[in-house]
Every structure is written in C-alpha cells, then in structure tokens.
N, C-alpha and C. Protein backbone atom coordinates (compact mmCIF):
# COMPACT_ATOMS: atom_id res chain seq x y z
N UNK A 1 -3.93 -27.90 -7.32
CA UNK A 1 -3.42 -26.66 -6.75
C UNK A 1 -1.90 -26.75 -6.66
N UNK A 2 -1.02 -25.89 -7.09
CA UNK A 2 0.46 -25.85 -6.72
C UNK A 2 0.99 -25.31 -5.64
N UNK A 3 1.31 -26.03 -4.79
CA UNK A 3 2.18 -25.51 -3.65
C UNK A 3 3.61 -25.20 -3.68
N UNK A 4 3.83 -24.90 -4.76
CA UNK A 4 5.47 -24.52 -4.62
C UNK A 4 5.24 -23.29 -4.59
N UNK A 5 5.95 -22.27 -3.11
CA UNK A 5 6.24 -21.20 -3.43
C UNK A 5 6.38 -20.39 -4.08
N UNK A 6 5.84 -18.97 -4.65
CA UNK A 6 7.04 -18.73 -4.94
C UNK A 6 7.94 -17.91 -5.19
N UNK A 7 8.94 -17.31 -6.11
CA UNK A 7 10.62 -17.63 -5.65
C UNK A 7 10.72 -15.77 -5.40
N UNK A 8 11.33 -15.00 -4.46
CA UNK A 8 11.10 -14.20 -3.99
C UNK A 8 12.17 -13.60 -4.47
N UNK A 9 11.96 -12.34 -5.02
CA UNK A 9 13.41 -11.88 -5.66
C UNK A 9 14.00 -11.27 -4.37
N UNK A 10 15.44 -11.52 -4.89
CA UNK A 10 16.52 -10.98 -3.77
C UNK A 10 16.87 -9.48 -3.66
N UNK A 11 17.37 -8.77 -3.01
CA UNK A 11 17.39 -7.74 -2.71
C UNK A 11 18.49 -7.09 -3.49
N UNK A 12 18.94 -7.82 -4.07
CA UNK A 12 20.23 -6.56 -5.45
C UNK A 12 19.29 -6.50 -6.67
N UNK A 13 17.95 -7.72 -6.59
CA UNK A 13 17.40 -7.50 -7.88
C UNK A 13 16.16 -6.51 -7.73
N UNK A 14 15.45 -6.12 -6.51
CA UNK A 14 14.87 -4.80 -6.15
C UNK A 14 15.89 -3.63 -5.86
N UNK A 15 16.54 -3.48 -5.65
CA UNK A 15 17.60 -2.79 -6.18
C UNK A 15 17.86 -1.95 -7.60
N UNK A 16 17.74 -3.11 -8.30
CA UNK A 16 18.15 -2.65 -10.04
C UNK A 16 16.49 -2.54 -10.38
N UNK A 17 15.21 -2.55 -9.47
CA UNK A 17 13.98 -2.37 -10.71
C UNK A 17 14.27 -1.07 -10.29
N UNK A 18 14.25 -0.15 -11.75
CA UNK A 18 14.02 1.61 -11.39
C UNK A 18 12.27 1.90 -11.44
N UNK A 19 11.57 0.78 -11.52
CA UNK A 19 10.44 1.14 -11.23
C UNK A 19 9.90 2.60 -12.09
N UNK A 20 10.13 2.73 -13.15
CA UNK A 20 10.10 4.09 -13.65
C UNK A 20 10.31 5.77 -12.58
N UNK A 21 11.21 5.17 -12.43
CA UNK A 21 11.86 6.46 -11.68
C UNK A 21 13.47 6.67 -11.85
N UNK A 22 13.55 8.01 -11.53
CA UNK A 22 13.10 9.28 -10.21
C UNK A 22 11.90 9.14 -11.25
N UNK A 23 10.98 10.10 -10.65
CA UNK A 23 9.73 10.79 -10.76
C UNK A 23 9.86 12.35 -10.12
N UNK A 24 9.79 13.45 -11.09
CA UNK A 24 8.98 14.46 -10.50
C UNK A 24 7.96 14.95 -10.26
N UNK A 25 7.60 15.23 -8.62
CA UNK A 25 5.69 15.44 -8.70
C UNK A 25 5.41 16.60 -7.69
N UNK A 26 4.55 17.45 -7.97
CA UNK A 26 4.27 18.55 -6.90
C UNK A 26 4.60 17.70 -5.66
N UNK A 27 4.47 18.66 -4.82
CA UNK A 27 4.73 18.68 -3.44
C UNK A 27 3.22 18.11 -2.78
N UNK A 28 2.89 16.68 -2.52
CA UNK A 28 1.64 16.58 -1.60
C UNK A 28 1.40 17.80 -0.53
N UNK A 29 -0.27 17.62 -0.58
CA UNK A 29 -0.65 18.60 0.04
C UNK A 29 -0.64 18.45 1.63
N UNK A 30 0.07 17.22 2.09
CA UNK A 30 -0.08 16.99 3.38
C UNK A 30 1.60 17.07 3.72
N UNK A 31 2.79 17.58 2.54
CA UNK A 31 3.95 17.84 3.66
C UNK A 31 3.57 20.03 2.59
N UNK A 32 3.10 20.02 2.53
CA UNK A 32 3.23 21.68 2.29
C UNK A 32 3.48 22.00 3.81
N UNK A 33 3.91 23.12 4.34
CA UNK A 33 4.28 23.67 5.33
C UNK A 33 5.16 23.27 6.25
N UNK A 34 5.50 22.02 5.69
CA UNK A 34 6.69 20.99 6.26
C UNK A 34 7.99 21.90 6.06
N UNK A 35 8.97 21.53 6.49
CA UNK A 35 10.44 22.05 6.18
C UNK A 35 10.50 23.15 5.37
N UNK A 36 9.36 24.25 5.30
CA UNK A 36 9.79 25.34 4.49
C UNK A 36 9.29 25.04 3.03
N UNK A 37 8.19 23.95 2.79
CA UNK A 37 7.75 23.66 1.47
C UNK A 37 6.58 24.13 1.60
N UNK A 38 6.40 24.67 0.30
CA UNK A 38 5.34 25.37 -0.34
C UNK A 38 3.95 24.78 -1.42
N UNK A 39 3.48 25.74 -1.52
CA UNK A 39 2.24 24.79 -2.56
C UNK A 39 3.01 25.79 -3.93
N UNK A 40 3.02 24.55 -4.89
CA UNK A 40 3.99 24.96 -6.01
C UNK A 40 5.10 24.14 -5.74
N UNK A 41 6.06 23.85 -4.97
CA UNK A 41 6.94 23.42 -4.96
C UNK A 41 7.14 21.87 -5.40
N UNK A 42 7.89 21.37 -6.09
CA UNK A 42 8.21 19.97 -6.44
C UNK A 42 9.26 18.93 -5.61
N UNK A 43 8.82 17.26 -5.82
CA UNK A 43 9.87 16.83 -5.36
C UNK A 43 10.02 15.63 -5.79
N UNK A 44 11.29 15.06 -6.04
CA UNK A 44 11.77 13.82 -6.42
C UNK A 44 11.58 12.72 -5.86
N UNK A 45 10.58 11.77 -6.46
CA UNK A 45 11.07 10.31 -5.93
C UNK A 45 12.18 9.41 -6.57
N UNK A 46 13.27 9.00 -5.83
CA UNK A 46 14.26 8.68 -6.52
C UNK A 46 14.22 7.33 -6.80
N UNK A 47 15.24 7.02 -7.75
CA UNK A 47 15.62 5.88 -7.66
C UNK A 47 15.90 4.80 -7.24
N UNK A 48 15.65 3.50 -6.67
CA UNK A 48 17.18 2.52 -5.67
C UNK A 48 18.22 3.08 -5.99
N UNK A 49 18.69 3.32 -6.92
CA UNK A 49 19.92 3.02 -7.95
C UNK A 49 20.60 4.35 -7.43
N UNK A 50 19.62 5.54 -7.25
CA UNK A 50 20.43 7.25 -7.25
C UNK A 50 20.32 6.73 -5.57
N UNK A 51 19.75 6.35 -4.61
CA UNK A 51 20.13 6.38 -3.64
C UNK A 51 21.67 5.42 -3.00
N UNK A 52 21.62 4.48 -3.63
CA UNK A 52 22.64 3.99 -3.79
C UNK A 52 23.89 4.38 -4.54
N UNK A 53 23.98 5.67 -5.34
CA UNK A 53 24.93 6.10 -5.80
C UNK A 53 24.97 7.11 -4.89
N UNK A 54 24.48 7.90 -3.68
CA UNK A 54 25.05 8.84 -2.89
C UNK A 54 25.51 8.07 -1.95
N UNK A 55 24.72 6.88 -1.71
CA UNK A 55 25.61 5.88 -0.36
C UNK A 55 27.04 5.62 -0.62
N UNK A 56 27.30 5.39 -1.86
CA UNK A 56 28.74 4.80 -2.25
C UNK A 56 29.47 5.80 -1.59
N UNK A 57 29.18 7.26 -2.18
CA UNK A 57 30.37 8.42 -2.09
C UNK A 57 30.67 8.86 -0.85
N UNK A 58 30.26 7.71 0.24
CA UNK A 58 30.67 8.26 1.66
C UNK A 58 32.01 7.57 1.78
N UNK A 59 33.20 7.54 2.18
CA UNK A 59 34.60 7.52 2.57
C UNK A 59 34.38 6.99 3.52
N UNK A 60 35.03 6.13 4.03
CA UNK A 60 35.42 5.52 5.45
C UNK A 60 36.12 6.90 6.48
N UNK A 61 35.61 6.82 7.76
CA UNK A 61 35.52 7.94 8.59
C UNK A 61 34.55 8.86 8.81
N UNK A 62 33.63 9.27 7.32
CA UNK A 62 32.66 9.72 7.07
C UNK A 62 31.03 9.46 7.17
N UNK A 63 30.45 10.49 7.38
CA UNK A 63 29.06 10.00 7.28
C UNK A 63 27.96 10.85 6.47
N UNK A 64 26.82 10.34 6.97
CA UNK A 64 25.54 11.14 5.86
C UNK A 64 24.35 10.64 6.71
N UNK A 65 23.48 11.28 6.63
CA UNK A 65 22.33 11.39 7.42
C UNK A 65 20.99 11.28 6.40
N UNK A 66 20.02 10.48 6.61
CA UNK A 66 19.24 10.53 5.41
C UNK A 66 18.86 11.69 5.28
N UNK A 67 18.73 12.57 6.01
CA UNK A 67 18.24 14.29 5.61
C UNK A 67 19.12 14.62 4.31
N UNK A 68 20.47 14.54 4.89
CA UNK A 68 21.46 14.94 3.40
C UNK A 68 21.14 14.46 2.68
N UNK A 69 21.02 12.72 2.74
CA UNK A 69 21.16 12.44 1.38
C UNK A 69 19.75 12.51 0.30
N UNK A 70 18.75 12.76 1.28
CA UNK A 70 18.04 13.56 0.41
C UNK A 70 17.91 15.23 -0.11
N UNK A 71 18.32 15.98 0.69
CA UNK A 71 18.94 17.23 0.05
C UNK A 71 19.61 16.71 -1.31
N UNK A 72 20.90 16.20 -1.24
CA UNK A 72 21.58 16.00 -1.98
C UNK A 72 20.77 15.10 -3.68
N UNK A 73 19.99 14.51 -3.42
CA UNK A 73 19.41 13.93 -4.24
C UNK A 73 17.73 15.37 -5.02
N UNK A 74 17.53 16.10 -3.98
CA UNK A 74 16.30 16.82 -4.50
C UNK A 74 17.63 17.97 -5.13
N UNK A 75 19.05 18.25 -4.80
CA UNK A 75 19.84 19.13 -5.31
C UNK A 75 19.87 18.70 -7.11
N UNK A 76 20.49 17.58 -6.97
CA UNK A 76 20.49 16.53 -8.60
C UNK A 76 19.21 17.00 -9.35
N UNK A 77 18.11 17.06 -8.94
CA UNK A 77 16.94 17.20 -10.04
C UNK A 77 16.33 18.73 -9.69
N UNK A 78 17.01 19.51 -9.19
CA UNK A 78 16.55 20.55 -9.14
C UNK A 78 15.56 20.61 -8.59
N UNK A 79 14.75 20.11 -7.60
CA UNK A 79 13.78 20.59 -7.08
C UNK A 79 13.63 20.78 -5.39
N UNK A 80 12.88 21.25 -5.02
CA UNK A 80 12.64 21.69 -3.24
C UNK A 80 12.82 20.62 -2.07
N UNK A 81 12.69 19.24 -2.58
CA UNK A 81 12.70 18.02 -1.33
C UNK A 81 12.64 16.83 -2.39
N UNK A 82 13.31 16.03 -1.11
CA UNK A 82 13.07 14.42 -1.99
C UNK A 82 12.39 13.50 -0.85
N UNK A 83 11.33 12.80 -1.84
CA UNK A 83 10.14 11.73 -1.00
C UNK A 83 10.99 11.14 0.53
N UNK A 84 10.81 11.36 1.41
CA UNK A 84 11.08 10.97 2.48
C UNK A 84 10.78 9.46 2.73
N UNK A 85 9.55 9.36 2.38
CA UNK A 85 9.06 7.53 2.59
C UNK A 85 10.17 6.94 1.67
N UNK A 86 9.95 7.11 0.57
CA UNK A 86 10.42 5.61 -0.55
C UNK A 86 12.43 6.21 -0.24
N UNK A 87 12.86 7.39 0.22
CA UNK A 87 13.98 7.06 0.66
C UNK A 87 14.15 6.62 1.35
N UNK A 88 13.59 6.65 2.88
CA UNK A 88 13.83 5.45 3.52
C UNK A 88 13.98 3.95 3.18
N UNK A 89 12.86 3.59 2.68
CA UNK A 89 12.43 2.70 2.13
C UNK A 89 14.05 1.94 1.07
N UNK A 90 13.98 2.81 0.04
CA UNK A 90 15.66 2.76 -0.82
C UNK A 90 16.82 2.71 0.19
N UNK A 91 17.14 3.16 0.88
CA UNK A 91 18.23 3.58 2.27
C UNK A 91 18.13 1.62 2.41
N UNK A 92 17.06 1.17 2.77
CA UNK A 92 17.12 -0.30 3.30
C UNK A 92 17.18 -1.56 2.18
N UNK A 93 16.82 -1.04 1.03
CA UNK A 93 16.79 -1.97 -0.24
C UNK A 93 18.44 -2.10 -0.16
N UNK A 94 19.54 -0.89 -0.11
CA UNK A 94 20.65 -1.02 -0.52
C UNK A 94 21.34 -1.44 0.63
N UNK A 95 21.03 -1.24 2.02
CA UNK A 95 21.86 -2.01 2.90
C UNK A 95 21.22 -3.66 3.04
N UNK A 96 20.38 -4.53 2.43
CA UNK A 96 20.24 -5.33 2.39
C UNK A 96 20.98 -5.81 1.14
N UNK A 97 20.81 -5.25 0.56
CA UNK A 97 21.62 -6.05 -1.05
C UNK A 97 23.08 -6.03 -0.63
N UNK A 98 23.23 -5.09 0.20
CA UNK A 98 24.76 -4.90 0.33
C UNK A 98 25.21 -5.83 1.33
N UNK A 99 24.51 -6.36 2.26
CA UNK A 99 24.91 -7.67 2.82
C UNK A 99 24.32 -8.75 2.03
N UNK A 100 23.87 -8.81 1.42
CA UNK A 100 23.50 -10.37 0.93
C UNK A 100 24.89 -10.13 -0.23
N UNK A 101 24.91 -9.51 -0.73
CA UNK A 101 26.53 -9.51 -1.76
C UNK A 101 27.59 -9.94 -0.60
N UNK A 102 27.99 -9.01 0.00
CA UNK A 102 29.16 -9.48 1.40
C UNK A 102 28.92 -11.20 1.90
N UNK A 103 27.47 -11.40 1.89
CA UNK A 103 27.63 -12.90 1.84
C UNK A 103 28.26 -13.64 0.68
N UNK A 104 27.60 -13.44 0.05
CA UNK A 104 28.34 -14.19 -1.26
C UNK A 104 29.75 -13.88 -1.38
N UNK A 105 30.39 -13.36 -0.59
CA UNK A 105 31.82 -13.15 -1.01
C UNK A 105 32.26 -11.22 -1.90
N UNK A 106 31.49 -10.94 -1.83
CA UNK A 106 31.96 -9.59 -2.41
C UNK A 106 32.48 -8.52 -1.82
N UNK A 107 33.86 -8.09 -2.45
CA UNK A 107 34.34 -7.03 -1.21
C UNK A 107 33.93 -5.42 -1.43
N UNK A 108 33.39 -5.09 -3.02
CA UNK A 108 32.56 -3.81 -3.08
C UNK A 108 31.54 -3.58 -2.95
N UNK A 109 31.13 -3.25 -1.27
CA UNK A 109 30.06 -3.40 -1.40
C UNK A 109 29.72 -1.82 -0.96
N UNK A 110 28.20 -1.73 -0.49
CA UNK A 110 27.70 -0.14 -0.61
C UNK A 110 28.05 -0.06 0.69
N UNK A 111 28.74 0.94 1.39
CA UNK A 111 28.85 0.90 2.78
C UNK A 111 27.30 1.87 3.18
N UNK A 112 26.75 1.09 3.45
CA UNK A 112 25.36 1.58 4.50
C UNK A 112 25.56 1.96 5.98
N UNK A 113 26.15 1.48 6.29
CA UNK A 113 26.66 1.52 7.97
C UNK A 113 26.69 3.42 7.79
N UNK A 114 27.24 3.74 7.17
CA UNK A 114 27.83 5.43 6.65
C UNK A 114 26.63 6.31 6.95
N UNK A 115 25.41 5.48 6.59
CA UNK A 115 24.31 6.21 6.03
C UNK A 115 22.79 6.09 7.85
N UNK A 116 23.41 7.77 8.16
CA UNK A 116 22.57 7.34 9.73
C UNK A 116 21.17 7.96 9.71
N UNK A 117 20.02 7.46 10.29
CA UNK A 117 19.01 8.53 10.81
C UNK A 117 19.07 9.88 11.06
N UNK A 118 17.97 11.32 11.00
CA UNK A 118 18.98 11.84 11.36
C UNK A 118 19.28 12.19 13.05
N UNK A 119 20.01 13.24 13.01
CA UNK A 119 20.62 13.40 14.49
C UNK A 119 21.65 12.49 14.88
N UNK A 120 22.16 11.71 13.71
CA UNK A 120 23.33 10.51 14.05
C UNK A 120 22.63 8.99 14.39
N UNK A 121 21.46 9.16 14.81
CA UNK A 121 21.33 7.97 15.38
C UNK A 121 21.55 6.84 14.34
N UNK A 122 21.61 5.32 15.09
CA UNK A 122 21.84 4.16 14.37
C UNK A 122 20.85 3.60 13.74
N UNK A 123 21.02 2.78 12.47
CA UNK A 123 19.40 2.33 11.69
C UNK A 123 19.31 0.79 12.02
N UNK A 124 18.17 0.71 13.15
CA UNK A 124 18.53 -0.82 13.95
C UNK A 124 17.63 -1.72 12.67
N UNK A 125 17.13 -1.34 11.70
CA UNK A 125 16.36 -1.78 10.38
C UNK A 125 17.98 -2.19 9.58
N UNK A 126 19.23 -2.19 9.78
CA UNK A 126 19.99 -2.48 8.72
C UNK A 126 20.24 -3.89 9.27
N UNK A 127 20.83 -4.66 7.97
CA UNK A 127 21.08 -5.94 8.56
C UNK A 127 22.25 -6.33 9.68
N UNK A 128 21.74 -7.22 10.49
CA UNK A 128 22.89 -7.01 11.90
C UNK A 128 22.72 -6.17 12.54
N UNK A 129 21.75 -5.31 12.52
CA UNK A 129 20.80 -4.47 13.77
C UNK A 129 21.87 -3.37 14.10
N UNK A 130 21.36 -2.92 15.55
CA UNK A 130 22.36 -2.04 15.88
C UNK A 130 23.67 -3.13 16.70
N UNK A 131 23.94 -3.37 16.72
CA UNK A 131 25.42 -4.55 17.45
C UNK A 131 26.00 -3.78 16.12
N UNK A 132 26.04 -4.62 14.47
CA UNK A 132 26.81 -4.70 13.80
C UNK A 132 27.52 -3.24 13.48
N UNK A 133 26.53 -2.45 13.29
CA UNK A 133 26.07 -0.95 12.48
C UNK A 133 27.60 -0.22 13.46
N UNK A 134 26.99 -0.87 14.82
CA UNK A 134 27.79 0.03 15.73
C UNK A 134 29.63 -0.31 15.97
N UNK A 135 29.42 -1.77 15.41
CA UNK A 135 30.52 -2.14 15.29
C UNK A 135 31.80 -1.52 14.05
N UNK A 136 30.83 -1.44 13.28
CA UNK A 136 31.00 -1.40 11.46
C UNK A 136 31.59 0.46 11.96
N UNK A 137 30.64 1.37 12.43
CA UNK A 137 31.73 2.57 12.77
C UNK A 137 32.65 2.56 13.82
N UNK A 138 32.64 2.04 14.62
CA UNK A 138 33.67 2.07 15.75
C UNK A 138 34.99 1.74 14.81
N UNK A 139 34.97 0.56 13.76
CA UNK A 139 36.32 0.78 13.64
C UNK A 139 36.65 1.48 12.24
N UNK A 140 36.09 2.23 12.05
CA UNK A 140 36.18 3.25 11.35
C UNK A 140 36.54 5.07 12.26
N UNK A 141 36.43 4.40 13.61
CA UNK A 141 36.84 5.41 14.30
C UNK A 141 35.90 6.31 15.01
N UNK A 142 35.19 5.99 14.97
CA UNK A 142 33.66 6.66 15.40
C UNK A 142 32.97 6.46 16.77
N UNK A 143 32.56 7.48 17.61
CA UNK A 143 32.13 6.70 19.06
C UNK A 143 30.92 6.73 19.11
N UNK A 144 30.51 5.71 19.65
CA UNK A 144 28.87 5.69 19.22
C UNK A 144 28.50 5.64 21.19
N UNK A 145 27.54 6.61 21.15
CA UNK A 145 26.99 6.88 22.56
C UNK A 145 25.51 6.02 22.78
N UNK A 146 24.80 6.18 24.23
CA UNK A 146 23.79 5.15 23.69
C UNK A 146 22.75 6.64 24.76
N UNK A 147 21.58 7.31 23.96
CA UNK A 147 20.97 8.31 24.53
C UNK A 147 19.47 7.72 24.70
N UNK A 148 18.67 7.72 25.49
CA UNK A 148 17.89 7.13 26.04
C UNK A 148 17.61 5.55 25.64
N UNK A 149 16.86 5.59 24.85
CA UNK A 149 16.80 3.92 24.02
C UNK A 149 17.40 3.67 22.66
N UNK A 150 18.24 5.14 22.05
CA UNK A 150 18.85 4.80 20.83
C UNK A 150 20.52 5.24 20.78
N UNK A 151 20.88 4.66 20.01
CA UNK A 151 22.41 4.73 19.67
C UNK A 151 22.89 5.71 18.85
N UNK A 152 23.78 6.63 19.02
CA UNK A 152 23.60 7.56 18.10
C UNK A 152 25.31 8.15 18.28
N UNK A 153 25.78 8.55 16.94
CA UNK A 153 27.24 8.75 16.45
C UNK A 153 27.23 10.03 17.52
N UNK A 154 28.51 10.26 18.26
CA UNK A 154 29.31 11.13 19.15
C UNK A 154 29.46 12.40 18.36
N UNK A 155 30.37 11.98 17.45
CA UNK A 155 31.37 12.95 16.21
C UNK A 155 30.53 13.09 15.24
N UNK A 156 29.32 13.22 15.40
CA UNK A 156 28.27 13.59 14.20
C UNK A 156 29.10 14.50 13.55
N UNK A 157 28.62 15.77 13.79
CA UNK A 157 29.02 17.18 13.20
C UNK A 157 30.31 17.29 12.37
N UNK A 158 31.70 16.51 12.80
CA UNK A 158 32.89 16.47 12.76
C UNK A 158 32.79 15.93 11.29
N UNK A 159 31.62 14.45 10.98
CA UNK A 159 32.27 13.73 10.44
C UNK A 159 31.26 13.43 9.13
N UNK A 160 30.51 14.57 9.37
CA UNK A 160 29.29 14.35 7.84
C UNK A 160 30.61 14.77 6.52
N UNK A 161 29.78 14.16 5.89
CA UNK A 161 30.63 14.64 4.80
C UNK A 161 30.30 15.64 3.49
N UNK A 162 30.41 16.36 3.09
CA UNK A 162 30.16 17.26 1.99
C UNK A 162 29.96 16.93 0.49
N UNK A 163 28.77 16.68 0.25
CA UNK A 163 28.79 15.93 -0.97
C UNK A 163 28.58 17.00 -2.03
C-alpha cells in the first residue's frame, strides 16, 4: 500500500483550471422568482480566471461587492444573473492564490481585500480573516464599523466603484 500523500494542487493552479467554463445555462428552477428572474431567463457560470479579471479592476480606495461583480460578469455574456455559488466559491480561489503569491514574494497581486459581501460587510473566509481584510482597507482609507457580529465598510456607497 503507498502512503505517500498526495500532492495537493495549490491555489494559483485551481485558479488557472477553466474547468470548461463560463458556461451558459437556463436559469434553475429553484432561483426563478429570485431577484426578478424568470423561467426563460439564462445565467453564467464563470470562470476563476473572469472572476479574477473583475477583482483586478478595483483601484485602491475602491470597492465591489460580490452582487456587482456578478452583475458585471452576467453583463459580459449577456445574460440575466451570474451563478451565485461557484462565484463565491471563485471570489475565494483568487484571494487565496493571491496570498500564497504575496508569500512567495510577489508584488502583483489580485487585491481581494476590494472585493466585499454584500452590504459592505467583511469576507472573514479570506486569508488573514477579518483582522487582516480590515486592516488591508483601513489603509486604503476606509472605516470599517463592527454591526452586530460582522464588520462591515462605513463608506460603502461613496466608494463602490463603476465598472
């Protein structure tokens, strides 16, 4: 029997599988009536790769809310909504790759910190929890309040950004 482990790919290399995607697929029948979606309506499962290319385009000072950045991503393929699960899901593939690069020494990395729950709140799922997240906007200028048990950006409204 072999007991060697084994070897677990790292998180820039789930990252780069596109897994054959985006994918366009009707609208499941269990978010129809959700957010104004219809039966007929379509929606994108994206990429790692396209979620990580709307993370980049946030600016220091700025932010994005996964709501946008899925708008912004079901905007790209033309259709009514984008998969809510596997963006989440992508949202955390790229703030993990993006600190394990920052370990290794890399200074371009994806700023995730940018990229909040929505309503502002903080994503205590990024690496360095909420301490870092909250650190990582404060000096970017940002006041982060703390509303019952979660942390959540002050200057929301002020400071989304328009993609």
């Amino acid at each position: 029997m072999n007991n060697i482990p084994k070897s677990r790919r790292s998180w820039r290399e789930k990252l780069m599988d596109q897994r054959d995607l985006p994918k366009i697929q009707p609208i499941p029948s269990e978010l129809v009536g959700r957010w104004g979606l219809q039966e007929g309506d379509y929606m994108v499962i994206p990429s790692p790769l396209e979620v990580d290319e709307v993370m980049r385009q946030v600016p220091p000072g700025k932010l994005i809310t996964l709501n946008e950045l899925r708008k912004k991503l079901a905007e790209k393929h033309g259709v009514a909504t984008c998969c809510p699960m596997t963006t989440s899901i992508f949202v955390l593939y790229v703030a993990r790759a993006a600190a394990e690069s920052a370990r290794e020494g890399e200074q371009d990395v994806t700023p995730y910190w940018r990229t909040l729950k929505p309503g502002g709140v903080i994503n205590d799922r990024y690496p360095g929890g909420i301490e870092l997240q909250r650190k990582l906007l404060e000096a970017e200028g940002h006041r982060i309040i703390k509303k019952g048990f979660k942390y959540i950006v002050a200057d929301l409204e002020e400071s989304l950004i328009e993609l």
